[in-house]
C-alpha atoms as a PDB file:
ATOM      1  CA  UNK A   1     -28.166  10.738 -32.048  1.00  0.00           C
ATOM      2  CA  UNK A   2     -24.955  12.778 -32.505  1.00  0.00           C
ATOM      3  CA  UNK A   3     -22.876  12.644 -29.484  1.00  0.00           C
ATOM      4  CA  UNK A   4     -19.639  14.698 -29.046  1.00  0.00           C
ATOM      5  CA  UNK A   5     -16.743  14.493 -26.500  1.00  0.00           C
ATOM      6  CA  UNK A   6     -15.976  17.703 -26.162  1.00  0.00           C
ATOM      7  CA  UNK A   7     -12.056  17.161 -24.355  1.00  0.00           C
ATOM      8  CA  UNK A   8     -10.073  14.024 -23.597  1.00  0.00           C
ATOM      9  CA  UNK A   9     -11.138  11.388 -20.896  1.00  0.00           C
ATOM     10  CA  UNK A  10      -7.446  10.732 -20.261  1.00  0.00           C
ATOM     11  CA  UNK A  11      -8.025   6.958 -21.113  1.00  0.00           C
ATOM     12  CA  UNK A  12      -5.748   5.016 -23.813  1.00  0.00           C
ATOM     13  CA  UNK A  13      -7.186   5.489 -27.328  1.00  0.00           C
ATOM     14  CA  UNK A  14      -7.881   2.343 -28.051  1.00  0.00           C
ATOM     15  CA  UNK A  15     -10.128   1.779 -24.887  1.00  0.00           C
ATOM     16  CA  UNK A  16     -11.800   4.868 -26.076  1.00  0.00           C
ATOM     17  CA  UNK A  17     -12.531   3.483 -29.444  1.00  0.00           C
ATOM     18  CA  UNK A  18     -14.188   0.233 -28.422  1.00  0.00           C
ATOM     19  CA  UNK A  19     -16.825   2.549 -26.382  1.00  0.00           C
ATOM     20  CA  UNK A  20     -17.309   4.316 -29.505  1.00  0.00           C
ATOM     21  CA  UNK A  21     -17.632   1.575 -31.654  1.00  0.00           C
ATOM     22  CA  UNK A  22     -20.279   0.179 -29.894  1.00  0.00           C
ATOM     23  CA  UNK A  23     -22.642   3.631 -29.752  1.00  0.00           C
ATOM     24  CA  UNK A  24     -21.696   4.137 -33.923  1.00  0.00           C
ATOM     25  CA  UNK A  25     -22.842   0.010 -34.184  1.00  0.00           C
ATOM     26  CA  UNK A  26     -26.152   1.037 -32.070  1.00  0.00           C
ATOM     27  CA  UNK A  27     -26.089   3.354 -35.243  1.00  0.00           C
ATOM     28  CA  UNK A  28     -25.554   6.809 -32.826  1.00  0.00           C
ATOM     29  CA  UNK A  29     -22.837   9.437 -34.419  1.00  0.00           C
ATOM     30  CA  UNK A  30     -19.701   9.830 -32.216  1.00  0.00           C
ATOM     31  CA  UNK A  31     -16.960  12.443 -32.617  1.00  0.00           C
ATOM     32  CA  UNK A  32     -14.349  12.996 -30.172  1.00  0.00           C
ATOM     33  CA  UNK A  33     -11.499  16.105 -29.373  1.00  0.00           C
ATOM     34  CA  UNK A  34      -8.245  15.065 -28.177  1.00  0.00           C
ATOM     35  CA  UNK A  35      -7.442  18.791 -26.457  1.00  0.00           C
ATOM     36  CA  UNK A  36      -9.382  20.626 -23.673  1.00  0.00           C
ATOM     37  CA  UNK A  37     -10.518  24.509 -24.722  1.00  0.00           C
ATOM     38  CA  UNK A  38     -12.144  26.805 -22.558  1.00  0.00           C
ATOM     39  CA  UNK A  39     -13.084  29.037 -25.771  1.00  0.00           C
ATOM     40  CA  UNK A  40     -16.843  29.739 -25.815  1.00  0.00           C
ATOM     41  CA  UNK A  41     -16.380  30.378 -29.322  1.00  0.00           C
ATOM     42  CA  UNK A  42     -14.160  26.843 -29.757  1.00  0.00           C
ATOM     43  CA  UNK A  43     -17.024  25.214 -26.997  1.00  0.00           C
ATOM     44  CA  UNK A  44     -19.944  26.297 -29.615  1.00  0.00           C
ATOM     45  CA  UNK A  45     -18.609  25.236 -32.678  1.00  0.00           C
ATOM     46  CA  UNK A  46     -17.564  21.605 -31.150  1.00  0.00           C
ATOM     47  CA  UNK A  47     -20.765  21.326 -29.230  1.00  0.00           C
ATOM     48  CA  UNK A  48     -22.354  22.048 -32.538  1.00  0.00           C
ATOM     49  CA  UNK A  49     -25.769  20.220 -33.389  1.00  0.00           C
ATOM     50  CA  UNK A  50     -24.948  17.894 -30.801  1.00  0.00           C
ATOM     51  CA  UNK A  51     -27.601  15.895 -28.908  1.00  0.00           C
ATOM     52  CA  UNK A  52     -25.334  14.570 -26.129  1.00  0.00           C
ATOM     53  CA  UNK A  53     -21.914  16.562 -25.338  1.00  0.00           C
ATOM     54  CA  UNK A  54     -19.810  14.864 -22.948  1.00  0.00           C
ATOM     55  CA  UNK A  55     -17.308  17.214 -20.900  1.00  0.00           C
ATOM     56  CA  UNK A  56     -15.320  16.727 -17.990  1.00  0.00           C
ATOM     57  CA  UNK A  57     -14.137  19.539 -15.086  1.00  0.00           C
ATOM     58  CA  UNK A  58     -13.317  22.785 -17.617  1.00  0.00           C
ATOM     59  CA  UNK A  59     -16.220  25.016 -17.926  1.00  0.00           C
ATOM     60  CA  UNK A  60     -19.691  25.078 -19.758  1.00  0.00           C
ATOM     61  CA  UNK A  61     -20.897  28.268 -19.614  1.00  0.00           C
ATOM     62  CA  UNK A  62     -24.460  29.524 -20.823  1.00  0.00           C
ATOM     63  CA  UNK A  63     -23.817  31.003 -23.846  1.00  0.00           C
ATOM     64  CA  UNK A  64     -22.237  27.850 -25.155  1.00  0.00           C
ATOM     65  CA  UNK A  65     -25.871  25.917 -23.755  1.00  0.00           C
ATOM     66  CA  UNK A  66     -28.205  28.837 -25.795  1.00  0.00           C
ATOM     67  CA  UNK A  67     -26.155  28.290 -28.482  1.00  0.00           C
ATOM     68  CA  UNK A  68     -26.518  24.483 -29.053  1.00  0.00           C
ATOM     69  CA  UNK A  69     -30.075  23.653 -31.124  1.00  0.00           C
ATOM     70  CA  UNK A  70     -30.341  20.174 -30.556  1.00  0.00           C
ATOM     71  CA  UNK A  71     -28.594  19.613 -26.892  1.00  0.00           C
ATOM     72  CA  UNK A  72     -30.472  17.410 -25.144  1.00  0.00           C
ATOM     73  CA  UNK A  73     -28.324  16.065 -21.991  1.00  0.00           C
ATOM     74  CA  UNK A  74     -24.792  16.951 -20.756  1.00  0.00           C
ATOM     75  CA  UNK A  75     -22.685  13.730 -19.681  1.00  0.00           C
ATOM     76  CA  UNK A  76     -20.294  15.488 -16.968  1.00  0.00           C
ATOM     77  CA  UNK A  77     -16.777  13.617 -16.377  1.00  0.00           C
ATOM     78  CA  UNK A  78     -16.826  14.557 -12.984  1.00  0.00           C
ATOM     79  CA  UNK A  79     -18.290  14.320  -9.888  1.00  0.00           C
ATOM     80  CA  UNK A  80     -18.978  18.206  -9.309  1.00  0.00           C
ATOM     81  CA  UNK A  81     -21.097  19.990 -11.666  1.00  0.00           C
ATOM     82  CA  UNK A  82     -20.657  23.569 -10.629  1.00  0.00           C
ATOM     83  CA  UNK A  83     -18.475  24.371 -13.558  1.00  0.00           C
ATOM     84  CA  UNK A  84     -21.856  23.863 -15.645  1.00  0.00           C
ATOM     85  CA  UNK A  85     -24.495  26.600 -16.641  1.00  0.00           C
ATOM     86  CA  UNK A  86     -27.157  24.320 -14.686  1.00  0.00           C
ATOM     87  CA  UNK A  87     -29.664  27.675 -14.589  1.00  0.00           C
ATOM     88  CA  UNK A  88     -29.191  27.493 -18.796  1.00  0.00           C
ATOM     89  CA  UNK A  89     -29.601  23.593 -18.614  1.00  0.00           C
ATOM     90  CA  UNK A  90     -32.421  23.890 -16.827  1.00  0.00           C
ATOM     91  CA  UNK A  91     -34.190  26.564 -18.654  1.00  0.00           C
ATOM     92  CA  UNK A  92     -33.845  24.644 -22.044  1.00  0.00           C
ATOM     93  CA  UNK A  93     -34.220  21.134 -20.630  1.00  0.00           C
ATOM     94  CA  UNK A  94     -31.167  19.608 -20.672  1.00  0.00           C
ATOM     95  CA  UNK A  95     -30.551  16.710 -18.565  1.00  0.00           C
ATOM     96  CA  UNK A  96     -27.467  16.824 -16.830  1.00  0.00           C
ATOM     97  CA  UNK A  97     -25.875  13.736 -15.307  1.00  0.00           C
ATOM     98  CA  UNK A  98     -22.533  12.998 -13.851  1.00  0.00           C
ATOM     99  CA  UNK A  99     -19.965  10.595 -12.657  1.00  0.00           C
ATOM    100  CA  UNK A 100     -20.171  10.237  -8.887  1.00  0.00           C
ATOM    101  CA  UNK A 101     -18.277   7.846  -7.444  1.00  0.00           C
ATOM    102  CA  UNK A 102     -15.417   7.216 -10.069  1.00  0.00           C
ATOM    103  CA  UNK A 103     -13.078   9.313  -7.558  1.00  0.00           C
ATOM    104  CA  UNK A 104     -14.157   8.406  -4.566  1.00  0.00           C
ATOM    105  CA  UNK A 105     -10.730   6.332  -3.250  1.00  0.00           C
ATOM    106  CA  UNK A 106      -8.287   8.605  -4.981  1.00  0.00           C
ATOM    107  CA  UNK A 107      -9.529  11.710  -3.399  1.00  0.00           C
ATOM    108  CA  UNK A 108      -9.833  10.449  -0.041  1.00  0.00           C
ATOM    109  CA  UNK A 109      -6.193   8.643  -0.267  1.00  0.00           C
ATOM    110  CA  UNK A 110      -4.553  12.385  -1.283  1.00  0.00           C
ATOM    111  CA  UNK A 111      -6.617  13.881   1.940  1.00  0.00           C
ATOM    112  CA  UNK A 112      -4.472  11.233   3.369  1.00  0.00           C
ATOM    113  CA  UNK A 113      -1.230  12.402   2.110  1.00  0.00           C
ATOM    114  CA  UNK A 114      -1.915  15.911   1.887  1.00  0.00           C
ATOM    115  CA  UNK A 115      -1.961  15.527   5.853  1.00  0.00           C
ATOM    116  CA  UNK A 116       1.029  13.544   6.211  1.00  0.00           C
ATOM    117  CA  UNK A 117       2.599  15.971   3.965  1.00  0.00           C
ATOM    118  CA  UNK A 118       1.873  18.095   6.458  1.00  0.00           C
ATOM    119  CA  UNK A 119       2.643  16.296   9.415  1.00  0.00           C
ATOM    120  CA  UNK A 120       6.265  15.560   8.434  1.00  0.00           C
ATOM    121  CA  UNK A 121       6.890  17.969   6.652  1.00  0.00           C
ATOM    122  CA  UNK A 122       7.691  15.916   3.331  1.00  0.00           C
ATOM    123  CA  UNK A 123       8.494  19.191   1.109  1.00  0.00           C
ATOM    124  CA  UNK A 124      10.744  20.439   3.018  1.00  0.00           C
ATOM    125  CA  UNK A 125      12.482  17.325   3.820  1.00  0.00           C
ATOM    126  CA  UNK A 126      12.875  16.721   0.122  1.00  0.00           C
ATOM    127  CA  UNK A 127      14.523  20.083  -0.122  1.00  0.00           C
ATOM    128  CA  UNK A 128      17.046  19.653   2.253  1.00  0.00           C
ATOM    129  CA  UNK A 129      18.250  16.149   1.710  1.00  0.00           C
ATOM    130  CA  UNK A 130      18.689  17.857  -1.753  1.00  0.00           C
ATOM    131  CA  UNK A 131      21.099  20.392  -0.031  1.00  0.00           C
ATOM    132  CA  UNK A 132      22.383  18.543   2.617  1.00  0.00           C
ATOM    133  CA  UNK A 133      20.696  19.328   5.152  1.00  0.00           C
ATOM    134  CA  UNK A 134      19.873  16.770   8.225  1.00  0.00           C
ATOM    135  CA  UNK A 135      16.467  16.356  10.047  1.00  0.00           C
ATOM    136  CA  UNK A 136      17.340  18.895  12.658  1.00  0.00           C
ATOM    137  CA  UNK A 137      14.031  20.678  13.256  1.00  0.00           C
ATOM    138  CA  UNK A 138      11.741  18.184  10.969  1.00  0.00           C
ATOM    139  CA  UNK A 139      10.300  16.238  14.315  1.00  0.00           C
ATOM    140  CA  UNK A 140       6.822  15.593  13.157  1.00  0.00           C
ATOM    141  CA  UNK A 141       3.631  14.437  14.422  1.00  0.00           C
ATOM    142  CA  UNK A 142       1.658  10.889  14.030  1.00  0.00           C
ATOM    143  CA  UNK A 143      -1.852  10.857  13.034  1.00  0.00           C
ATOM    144  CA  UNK A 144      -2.839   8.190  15.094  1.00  0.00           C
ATOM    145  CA  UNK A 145      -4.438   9.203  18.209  1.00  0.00           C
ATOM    146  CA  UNK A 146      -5.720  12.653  16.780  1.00  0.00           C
ATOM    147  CA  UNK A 147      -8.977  13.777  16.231  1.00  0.00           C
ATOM    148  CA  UNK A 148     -10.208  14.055  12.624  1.00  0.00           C
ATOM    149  CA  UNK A 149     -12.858  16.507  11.631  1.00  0.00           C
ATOM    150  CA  UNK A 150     -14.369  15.322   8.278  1.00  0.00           C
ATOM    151  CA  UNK A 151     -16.923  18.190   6.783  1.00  0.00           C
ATOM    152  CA  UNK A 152     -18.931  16.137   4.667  1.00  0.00           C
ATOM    153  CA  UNK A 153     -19.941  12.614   4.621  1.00  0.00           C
ATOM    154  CA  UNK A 154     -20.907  11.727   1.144  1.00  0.00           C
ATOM    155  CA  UNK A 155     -18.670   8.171  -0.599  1.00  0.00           C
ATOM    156  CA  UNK A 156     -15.720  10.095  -0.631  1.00  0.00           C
ATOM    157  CA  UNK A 157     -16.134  12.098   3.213  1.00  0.00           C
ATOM    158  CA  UNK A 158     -17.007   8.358   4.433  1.00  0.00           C
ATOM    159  CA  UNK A 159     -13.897   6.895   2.738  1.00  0.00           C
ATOM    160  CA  UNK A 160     -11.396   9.751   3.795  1.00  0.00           C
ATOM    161  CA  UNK A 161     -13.093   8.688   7.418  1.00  0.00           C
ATOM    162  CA  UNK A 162     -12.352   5.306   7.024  1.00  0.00           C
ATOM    163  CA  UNK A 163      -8.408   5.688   6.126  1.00  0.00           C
ATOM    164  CA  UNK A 164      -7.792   8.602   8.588  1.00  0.00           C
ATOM    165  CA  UNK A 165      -9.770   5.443  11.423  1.00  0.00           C
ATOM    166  CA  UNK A 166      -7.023   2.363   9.811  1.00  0.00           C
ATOM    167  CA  UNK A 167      -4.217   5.401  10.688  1.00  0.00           C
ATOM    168  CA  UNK A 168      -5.743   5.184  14.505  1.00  0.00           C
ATOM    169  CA  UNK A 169      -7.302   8.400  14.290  1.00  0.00           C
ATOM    170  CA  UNK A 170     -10.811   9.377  16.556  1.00  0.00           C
ATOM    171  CA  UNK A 171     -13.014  10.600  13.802  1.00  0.00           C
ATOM    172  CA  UNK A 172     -15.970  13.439  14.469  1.00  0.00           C
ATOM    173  CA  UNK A 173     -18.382  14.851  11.239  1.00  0.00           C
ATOM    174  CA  UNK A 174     -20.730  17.346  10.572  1.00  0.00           C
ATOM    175  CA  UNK A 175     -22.740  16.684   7.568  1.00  0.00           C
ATOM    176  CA  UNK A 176     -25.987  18.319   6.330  1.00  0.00           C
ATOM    177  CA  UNK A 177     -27.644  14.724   6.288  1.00  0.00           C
ATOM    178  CA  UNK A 178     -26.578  12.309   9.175  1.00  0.00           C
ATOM    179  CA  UNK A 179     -25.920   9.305   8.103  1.00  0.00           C
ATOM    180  CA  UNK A 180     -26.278   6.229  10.356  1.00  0.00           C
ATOM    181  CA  UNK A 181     -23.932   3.980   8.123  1.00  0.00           C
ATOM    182  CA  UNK A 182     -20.866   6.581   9.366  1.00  0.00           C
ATOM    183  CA  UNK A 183     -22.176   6.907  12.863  1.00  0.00           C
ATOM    184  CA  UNK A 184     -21.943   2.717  12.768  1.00  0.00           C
ATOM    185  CA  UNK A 185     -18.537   2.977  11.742  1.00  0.00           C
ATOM    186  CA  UNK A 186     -17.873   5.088  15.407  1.00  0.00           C
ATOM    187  CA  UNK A 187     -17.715   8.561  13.811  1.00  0.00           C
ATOM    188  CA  UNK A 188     -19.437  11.069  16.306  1.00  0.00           C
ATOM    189  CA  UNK A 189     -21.507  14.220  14.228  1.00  0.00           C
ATOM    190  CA  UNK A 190     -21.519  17.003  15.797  1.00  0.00           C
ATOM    191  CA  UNK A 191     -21.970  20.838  15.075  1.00  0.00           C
ATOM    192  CA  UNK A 192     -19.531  22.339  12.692  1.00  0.00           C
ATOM    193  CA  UNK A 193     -18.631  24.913  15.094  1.00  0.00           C
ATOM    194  CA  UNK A 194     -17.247  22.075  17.594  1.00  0.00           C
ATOM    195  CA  UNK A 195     -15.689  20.607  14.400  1.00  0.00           C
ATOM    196  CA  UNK A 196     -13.607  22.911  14.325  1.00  0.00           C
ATOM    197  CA  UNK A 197     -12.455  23.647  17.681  1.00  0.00           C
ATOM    198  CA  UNK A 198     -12.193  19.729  18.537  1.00  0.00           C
ATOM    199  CA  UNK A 199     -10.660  18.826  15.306  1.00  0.00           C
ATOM    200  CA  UNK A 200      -6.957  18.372  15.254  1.00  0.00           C
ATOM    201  CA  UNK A 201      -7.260  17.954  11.208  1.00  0.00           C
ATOM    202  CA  UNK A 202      -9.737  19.284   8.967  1.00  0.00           C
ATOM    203  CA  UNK A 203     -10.701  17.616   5.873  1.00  0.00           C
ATOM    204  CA  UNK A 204     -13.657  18.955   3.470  1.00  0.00           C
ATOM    205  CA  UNK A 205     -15.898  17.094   1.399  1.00  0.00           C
ATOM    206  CA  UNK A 206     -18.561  19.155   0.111  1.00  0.00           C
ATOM    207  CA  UNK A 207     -19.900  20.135  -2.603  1.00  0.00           C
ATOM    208  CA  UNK A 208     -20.008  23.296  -3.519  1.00  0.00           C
ATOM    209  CA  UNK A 209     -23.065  25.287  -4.086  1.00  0.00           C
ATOM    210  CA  UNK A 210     -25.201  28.254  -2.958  1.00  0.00           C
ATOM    211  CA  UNK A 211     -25.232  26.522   0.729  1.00  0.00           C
ATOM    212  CA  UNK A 212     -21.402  25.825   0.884  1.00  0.00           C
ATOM    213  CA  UNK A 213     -20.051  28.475  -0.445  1.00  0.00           C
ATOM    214  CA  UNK A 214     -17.748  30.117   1.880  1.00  0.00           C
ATOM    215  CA  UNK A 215     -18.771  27.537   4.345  1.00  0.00           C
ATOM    216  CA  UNK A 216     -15.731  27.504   5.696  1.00  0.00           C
ATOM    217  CA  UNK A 217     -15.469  31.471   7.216  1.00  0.00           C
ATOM    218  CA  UNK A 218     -12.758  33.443   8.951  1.00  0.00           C
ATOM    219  CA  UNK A 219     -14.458  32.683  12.216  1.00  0.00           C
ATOM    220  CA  UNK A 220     -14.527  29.583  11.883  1.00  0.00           C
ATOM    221  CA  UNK A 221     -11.133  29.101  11.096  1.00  0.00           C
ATOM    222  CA  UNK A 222     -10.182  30.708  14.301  1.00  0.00           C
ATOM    223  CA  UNK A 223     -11.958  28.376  16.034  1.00  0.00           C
ATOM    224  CA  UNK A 224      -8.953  26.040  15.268  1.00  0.00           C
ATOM    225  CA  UNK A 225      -6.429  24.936  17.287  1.00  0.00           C
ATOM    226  CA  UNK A 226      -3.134  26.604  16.730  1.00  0.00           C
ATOM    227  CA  UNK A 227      -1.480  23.003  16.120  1.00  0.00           C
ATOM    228  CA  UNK A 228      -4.162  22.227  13.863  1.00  0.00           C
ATOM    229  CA  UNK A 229      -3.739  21.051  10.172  1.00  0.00           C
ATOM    230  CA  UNK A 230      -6.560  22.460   7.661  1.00  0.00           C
ATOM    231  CA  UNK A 231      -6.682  19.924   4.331  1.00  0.00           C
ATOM    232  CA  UNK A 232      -9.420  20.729   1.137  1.00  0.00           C
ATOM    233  CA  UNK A 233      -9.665  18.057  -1.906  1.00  0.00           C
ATOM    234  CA  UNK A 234     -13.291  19.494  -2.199  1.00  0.00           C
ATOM    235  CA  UNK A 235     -13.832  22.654  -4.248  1.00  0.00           C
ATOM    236  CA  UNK A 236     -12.012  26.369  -3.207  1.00  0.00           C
ATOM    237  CA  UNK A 237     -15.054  27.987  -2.908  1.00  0.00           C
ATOM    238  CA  UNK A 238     -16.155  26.291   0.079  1.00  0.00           C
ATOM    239  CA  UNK A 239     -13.394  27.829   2.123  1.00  0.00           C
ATOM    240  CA  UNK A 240     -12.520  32.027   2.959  1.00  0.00           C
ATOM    241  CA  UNK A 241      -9.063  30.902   1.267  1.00  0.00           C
ATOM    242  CA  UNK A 242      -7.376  34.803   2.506  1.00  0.00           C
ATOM    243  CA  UNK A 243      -8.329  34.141   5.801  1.00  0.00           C
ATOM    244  CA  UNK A 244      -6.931  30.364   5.422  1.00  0.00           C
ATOM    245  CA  UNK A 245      -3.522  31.895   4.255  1.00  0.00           C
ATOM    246  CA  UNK A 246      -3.845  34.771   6.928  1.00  0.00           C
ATOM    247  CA  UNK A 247      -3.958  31.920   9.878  1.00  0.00           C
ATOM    248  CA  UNK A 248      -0.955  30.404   8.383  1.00  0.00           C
ATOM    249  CA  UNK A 249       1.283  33.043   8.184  1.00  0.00           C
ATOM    250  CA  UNK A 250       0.093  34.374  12.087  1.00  0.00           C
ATOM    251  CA  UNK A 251       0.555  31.072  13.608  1.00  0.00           C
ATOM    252  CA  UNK A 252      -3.160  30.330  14.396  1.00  0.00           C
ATOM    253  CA  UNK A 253      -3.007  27.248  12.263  1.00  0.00           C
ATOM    254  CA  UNK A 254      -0.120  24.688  11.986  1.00  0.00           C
ATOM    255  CA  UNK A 255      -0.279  23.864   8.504  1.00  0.00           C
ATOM    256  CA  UNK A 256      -2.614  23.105   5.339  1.00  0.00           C
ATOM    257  CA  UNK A 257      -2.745  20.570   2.379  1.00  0.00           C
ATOM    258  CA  UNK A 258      -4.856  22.055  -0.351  1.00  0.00           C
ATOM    259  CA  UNK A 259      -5.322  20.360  -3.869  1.00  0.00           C
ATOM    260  CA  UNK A 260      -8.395  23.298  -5.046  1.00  0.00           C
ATOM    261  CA  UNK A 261      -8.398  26.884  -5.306  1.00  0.00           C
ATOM    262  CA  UNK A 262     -10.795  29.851  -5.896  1.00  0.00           C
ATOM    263  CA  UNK A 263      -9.614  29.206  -9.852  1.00  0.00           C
ATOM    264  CA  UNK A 264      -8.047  26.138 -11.619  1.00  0.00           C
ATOM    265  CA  UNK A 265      -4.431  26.089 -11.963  1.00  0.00           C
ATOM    266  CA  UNK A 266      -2.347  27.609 -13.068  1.00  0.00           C
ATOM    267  CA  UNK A 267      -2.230  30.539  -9.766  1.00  0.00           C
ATOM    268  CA  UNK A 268      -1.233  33.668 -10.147  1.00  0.00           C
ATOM    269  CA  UNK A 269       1.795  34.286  -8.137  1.00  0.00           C
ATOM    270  CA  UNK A 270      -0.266  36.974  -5.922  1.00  0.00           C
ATOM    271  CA  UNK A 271      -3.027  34.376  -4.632  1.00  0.00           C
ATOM    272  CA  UNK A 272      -2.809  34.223  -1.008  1.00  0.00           C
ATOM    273  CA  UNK A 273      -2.259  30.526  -0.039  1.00  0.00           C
ATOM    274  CA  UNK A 274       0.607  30.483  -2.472  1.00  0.00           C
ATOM    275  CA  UNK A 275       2.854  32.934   0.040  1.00  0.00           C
ATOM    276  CA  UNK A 276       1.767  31.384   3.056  1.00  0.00           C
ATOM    277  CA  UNK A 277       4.026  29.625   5.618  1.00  0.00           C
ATOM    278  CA  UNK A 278       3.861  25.745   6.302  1.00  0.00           C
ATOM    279  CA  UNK A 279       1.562  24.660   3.117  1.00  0.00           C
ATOM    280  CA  UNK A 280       1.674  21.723   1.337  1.00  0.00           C
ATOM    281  CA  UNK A 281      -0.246  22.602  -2.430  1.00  0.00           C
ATOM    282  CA  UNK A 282      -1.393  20.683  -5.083  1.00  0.00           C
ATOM    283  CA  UNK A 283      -2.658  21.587  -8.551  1.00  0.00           C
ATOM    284  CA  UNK A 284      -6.040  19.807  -8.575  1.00  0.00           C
ATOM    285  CA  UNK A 285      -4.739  16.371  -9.011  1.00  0.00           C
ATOM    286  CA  UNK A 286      -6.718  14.268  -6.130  1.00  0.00           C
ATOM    287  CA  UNK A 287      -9.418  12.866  -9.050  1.00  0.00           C
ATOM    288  CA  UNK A 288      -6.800  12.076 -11.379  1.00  0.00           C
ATOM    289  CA  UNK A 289      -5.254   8.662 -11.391  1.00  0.00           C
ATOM    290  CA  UNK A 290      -4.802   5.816 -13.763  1.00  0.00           C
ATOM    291  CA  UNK A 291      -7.923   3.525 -11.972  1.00  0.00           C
ATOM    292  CA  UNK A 292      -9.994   6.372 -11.827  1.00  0.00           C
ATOM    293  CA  UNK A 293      -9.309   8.021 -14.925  1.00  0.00           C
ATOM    294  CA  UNK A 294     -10.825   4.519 -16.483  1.00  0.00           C
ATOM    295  CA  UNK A 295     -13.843   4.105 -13.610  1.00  0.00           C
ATOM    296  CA  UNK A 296     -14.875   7.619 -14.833  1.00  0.00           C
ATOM    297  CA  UNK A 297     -14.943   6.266 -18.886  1.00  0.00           C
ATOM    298  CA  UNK A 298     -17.180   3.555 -17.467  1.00  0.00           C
ATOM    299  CA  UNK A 299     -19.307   5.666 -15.890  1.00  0.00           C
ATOM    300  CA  UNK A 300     -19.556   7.963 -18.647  1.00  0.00           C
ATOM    301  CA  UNK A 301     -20.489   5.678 -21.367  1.00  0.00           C
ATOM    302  CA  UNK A 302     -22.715   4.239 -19.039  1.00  0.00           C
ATOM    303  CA  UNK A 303     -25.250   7.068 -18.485  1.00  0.00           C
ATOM    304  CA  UNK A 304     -24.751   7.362 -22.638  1.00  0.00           C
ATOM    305  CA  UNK A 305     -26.061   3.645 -22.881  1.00  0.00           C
ATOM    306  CA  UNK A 306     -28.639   4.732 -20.317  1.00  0.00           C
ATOM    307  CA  UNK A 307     -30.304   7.717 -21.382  1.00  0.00           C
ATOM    308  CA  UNK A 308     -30.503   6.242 -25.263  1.00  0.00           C
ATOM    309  CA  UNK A 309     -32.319   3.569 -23.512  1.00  0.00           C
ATOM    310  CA  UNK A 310     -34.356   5.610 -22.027  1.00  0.00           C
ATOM    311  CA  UNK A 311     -33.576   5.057 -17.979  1.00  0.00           C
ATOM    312  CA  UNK A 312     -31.422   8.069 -17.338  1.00  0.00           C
ATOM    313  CA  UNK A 313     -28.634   7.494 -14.634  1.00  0.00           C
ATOM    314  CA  UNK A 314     -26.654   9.473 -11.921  1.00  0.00           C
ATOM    315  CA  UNK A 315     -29.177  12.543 -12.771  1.00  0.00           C
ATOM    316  CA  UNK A 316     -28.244  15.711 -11.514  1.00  0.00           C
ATOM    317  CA  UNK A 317     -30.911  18.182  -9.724  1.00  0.00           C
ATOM    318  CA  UNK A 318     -30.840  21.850 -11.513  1.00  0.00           C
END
């Protein structure tokens, strides 16, 4: 089979070559590009007469999936798979699987320091011991001893629990599926309405799809407590981001760490959580570290070696 790696895996090349070598021993046909395109046209012509195209977190839309005579399953570098044309997939059978799991610690640790970003206000005391400036007006607040909301416990919901419970924090959930692993770990569901007016920081961990999209609505968002911190490593969508930047800059909220927008970086100047007060923003970096970065490779090649032998892995529902 002719298999193509349609962008880079951000993994040394040489650890990238030894996966190779062993699907071109296995006598497969492996070809690999070193830069990431969003170009239908560019998408096509790589994806080619592929039979398994491997991408990561840019987008595969539909026209690129008609196009492609001999695709038979999409390896996804990523845990998400909305950026995929699954309705195309589907209609032409193409198997999609992904990588769940590979950034399941890495998110949930930047959760962690997206809130005490917030919390101490670690931009802004950057800034001024840059200007000499002293900590007058930078008293913060501990995380211990507050209540977590976590929307979302799949791995990487559960882990962010887990952390935010070793920093002494009460945790409470909603989730679509209760899960009685998190309830043994002390972590109370509830409705996401009381979520959200218990909570005293809000971390999501959804997917997103056609139920969570725009989950997280203007009302409930002023159902928070004004000295409440709002945090989202999960996928923009999910979350009325307007409203978000509108409770900022009234006061309703205290603060928010955000790591995903309504569109991948780089944001236009005008988008509303980039002008509003007491944020803490970063450009879609919680998957990407060096462990994960090589947990993901291993995953990938992985479903590879599992398809061609003919027990599919981490399959994706269209």
């Amino acid at each position: 089979m002719k298999i193509t790696l349609l962008e880079p895996l951000g993994i040394p090349a040489e650890v990238l070559a030894q996966y190779a070598s062993k699907l071109e021993a296995a006598g497969h046909t492996f070809v690999s590009y070193d830069a990431k395109t969003t170009d239908v046209a560019e998408l096509i012509a790589r994806t080619g007469d592929s039979d398994i195209a491997v991408i990561a977190n840019n987008p595969y839309p539909a026209a690129v999936v008609e196009a492609a005579p001999n695709l038979k399953m999409l390896n996804v570098a990523f845990t998400g798979i909305d950026h995929v044309a699954l309705d195309a997939c589907k209609a032409k059978d193409v198997m999609v699987c992904n990588a769940a799991g590979y950034s399941t610690q890495c998110v949930a640790e930047l959760a962690l320091g997206l809130a005490v970003g917030c919390l101490r206000f670690m931009p802004t005391c950057d800034q001024v011991v840059r200007t000499g400036g002293t900590s007058l007006g930078l008293r913060g607040r501990e995380i211990g001893g507050r209540t977590v909301g976590i929307v979302g416990t799949g791995a990487i919901g559960t882990m962010t629990a887990k952390l935010f419970q070793a920093f002494g924090a009460k945790v409470i959930a909603y989730s679509r599926t209760v899960r009685p692993e998190v309830q043994a770990m002390g972590v109370e569901y509830v409705s996401l309405e009381e979520l959200m007016e218990r909570s005293d920081i809000v971390s999501i961990h959804t997917p997103n799809n056609a139920e969570t999209k725009g989950l997280i609505s203007k009302e409930l968002i002023a159902k928070m407590k004004p000295t409440a911190i709002f945090l989202n490593t999960a996928r923009g969508a999910i979350v009325d981001n307007a409203a978000l930047a509108e409770a900022l800059n009234e006061g309703k909220i205290s603060a928010a760490g955000i790591d995903v927008f309504d569109m991948e970086p780089p944001i236009p100047a005008d988008y509303p959580l980039m002008n509003a007060k007491n944020t803490v923003l970063a450009p879609h970096v919680a998957f990407l570290t060096d462990e994960s970065m090589l947990r993901r490779a291993e995953i990938v090649f992985q479903n590879l070696d599992a398809y061609l032998a003919g027990s599919p892995e981490n399959v994706c529902k269209l």
